[in-house]
Protein backbone atom coordinates (compact mmCIF):
# COMPACT_ATOMS: atom_id res chain seq x y z
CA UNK A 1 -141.41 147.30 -99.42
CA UNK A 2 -139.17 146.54 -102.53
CA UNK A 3 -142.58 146.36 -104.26
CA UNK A 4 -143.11 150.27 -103.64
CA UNK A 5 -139.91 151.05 -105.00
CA UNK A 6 -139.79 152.91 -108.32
CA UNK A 7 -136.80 150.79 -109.41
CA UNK A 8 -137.09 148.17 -111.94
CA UNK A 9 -136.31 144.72 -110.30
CA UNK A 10 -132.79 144.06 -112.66
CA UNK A 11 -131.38 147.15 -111.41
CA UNK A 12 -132.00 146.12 -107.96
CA UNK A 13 -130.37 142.85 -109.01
CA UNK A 14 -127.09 144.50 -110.76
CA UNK A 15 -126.42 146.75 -107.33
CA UNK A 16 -126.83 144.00 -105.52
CA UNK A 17 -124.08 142.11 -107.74
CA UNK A 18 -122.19 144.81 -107.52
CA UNK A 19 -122.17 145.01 -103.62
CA UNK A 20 -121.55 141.32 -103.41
CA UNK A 21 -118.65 141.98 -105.34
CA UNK A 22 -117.18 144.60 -103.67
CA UNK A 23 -117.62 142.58 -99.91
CA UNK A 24 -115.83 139.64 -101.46
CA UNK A 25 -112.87 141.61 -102.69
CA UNK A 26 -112.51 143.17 -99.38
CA UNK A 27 -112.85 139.98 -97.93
CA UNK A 28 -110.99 138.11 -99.66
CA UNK A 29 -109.45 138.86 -103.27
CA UNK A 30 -107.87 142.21 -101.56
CA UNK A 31 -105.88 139.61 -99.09
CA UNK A 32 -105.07 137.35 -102.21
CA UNK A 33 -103.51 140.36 -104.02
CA UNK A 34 -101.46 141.80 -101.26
CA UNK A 35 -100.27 137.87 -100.47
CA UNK A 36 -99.01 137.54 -103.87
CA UNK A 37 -97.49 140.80 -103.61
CA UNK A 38 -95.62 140.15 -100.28
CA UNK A 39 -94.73 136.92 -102.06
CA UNK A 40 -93.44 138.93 -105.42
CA UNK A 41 -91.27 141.31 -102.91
CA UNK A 42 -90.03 138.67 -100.61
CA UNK A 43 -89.13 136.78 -103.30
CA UNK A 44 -87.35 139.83 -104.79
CA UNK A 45 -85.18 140.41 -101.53
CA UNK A 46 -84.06 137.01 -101.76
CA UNK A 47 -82.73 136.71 -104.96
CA UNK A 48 -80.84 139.84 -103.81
CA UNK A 49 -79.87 138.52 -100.46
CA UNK A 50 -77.91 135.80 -102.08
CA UNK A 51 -76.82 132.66 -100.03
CA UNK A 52 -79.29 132.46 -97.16
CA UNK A 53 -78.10 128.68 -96.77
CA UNK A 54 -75.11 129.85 -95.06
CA UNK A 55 -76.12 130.18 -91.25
CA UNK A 56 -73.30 131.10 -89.00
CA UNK A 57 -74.98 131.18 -85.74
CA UNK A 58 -75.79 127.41 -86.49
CA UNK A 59 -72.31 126.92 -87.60
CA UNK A 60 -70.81 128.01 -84.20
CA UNK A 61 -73.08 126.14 -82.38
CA UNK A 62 -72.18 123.10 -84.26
CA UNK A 63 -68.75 123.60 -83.91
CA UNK A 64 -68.55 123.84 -80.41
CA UNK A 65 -70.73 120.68 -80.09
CA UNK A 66 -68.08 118.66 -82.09
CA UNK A 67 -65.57 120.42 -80.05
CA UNK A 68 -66.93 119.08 -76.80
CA UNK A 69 -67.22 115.48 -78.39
CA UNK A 70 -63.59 115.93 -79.41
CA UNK A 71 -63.18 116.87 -75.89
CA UNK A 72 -64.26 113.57 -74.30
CA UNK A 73 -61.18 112.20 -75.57
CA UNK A 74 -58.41 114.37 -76.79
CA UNK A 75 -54.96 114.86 -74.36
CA UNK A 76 -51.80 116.08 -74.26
CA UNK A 77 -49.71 113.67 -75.64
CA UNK A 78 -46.44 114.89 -73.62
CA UNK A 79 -48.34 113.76 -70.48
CA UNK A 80 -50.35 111.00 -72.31
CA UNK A 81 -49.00 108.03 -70.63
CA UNK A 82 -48.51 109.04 -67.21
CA UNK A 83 -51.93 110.56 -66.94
CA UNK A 84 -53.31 107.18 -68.30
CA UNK A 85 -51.96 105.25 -65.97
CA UNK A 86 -52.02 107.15 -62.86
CA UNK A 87 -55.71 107.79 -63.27
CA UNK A 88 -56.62 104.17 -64.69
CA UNK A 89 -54.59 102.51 -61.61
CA UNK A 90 -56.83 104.80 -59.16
CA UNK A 91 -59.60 103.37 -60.98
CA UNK A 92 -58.62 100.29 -60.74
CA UNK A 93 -57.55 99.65 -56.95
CA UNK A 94 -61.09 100.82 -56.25
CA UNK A 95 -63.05 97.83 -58.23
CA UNK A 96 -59.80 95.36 -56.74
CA UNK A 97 -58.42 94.90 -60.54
CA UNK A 98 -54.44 94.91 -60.91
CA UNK A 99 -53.15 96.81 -63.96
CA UNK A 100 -50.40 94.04 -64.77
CA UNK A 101 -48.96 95.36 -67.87
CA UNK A 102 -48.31 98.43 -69.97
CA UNK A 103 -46.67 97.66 -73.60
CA UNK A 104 -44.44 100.08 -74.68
CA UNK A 105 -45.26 102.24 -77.75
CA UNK A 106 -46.14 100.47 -80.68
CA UNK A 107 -45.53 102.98 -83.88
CA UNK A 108 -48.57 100.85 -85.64
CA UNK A 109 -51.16 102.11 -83.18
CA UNK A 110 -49.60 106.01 -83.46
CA UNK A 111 -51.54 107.95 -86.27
CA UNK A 112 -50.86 111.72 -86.79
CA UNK A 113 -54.35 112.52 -85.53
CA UNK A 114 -54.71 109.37 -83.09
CA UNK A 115 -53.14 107.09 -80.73
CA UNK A 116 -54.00 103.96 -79.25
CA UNK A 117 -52.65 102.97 -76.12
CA UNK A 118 -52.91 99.62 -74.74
CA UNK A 119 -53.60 98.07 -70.83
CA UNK A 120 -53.41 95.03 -69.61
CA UNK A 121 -55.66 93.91 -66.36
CA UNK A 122 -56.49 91.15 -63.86
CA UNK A 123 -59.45 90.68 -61.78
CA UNK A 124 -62.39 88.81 -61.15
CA UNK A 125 -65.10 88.86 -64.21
CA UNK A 126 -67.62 90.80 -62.03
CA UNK A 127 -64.62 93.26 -60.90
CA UNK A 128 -63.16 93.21 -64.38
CA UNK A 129 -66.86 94.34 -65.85
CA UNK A 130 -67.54 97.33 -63.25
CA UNK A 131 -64.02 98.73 -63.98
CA UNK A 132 -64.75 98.43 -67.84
CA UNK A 133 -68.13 100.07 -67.05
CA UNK A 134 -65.96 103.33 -64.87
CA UNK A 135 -63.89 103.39 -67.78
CA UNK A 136 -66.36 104.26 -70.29
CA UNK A 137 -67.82 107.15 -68.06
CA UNK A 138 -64.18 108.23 -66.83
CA UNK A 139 -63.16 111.71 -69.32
CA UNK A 140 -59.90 112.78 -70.27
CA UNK A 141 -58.19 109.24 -70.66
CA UNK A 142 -59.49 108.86 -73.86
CA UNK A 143 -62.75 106.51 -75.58
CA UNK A 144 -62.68 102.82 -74.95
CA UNK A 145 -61.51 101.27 -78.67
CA UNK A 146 -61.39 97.09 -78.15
CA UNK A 147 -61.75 95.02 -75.00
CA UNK A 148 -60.74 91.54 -74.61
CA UNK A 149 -61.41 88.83 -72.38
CA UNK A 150 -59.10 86.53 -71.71
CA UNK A 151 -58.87 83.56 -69.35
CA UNK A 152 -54.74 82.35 -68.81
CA UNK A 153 -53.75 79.41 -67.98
CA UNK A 154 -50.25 79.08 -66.68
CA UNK A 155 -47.90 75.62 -68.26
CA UNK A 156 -48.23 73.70 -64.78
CA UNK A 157 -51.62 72.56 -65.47
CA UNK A 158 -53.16 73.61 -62.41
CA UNK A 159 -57.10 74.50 -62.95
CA UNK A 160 -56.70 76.65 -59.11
CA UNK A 161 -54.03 78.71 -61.14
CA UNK A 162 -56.48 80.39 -64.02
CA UNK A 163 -56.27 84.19 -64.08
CA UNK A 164 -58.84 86.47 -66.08
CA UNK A 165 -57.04 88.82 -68.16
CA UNK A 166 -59.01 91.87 -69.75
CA UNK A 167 -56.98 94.24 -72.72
CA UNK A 168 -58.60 97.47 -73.14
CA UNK A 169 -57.27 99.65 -75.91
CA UNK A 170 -57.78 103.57 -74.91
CA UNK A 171 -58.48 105.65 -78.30
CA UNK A 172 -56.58 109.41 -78.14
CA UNK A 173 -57.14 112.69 -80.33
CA UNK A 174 -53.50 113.99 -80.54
CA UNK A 175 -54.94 117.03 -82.57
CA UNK A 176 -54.61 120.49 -79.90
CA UNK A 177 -57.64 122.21 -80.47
């Protein structure tokens, strides 16, 4: 059939070239050109757009994720001791521990931002460790700073009289927020 055709042979070859061509730049030099065109525009509208680091949905959210952290621990410090103690001695008569001693305010554990508070307790170790362990969950009484273990005994030399002591020091935000 091509062999009937009046047409020399290289012009058959340069159309066909030239349609080659033209289906791969519709294929796919036209969709390299309008990439780096999109590219050349977008990159246009941001140097326009100025800061797009600055993301204040993101912010908030972040924000009110450090505010609920804050919350775990933060009270009112008017109420601060009485709230401590009322809710730590419920705690306590349930796991049979005896809060046996509340020091008064110590202005070296009193920060403008923080206050420790510390408790003194008796129980059994196994008592002593689920109490500890209600503690930790327990919110609004503040975040668990040092615990101590301590095992007393008392002058006579009696080995029947040994009492296990436990100190907890309660962490408070006094920041409002």
């Amino acid at each position: 059939m091509l062999k009937d055709l009046p047409i020399k042979k290289e012009y058959l070859l340069i159309g066909g070239i030239v349609v080659l061509l033209l289906i791969s730049y519709q294929l796919s030099f036209k969709k390299a050109v309008q990439a780096w065109q999109m590219h050349r525009q977008l990159t246009n509208q941001l140097t326009k757009a100025g800061n797009l680091d600055y993301q204040p949905d993101y912010l908030e959210r972040k924000g009110r994720n450090l505010d609920k952290i804050l919350d775990l621990y933060k009270a009112d410090t008017s109420l601060l001791r009485s709230n401590i103690i009322s809710t730590v001695t419920v705690l306590a008569q349930k796991q049979n521990v005896r809060l046996i001693e509340v020091p008064a305010r110590d202005a070296f554990y009193h920060t403008g931002k923080f206050m420790i508070q510390k408790l003194n307790f008796e129980g059994s170790y196994v008592d002593l460790s689920k109490f500890l362990d209600q503690l930790h969950t327990q919110e609004a009484i503040g975040m668990i700073r040092s615990v101590d273990f301590k095992l007393i005994t008392p002058g006579s030399g009696v080995e029947n009289d040994k009492r296990l002591t436990l100190q907890v020091y309660l962490e408070l935000s006094t920041t409002r927020g």
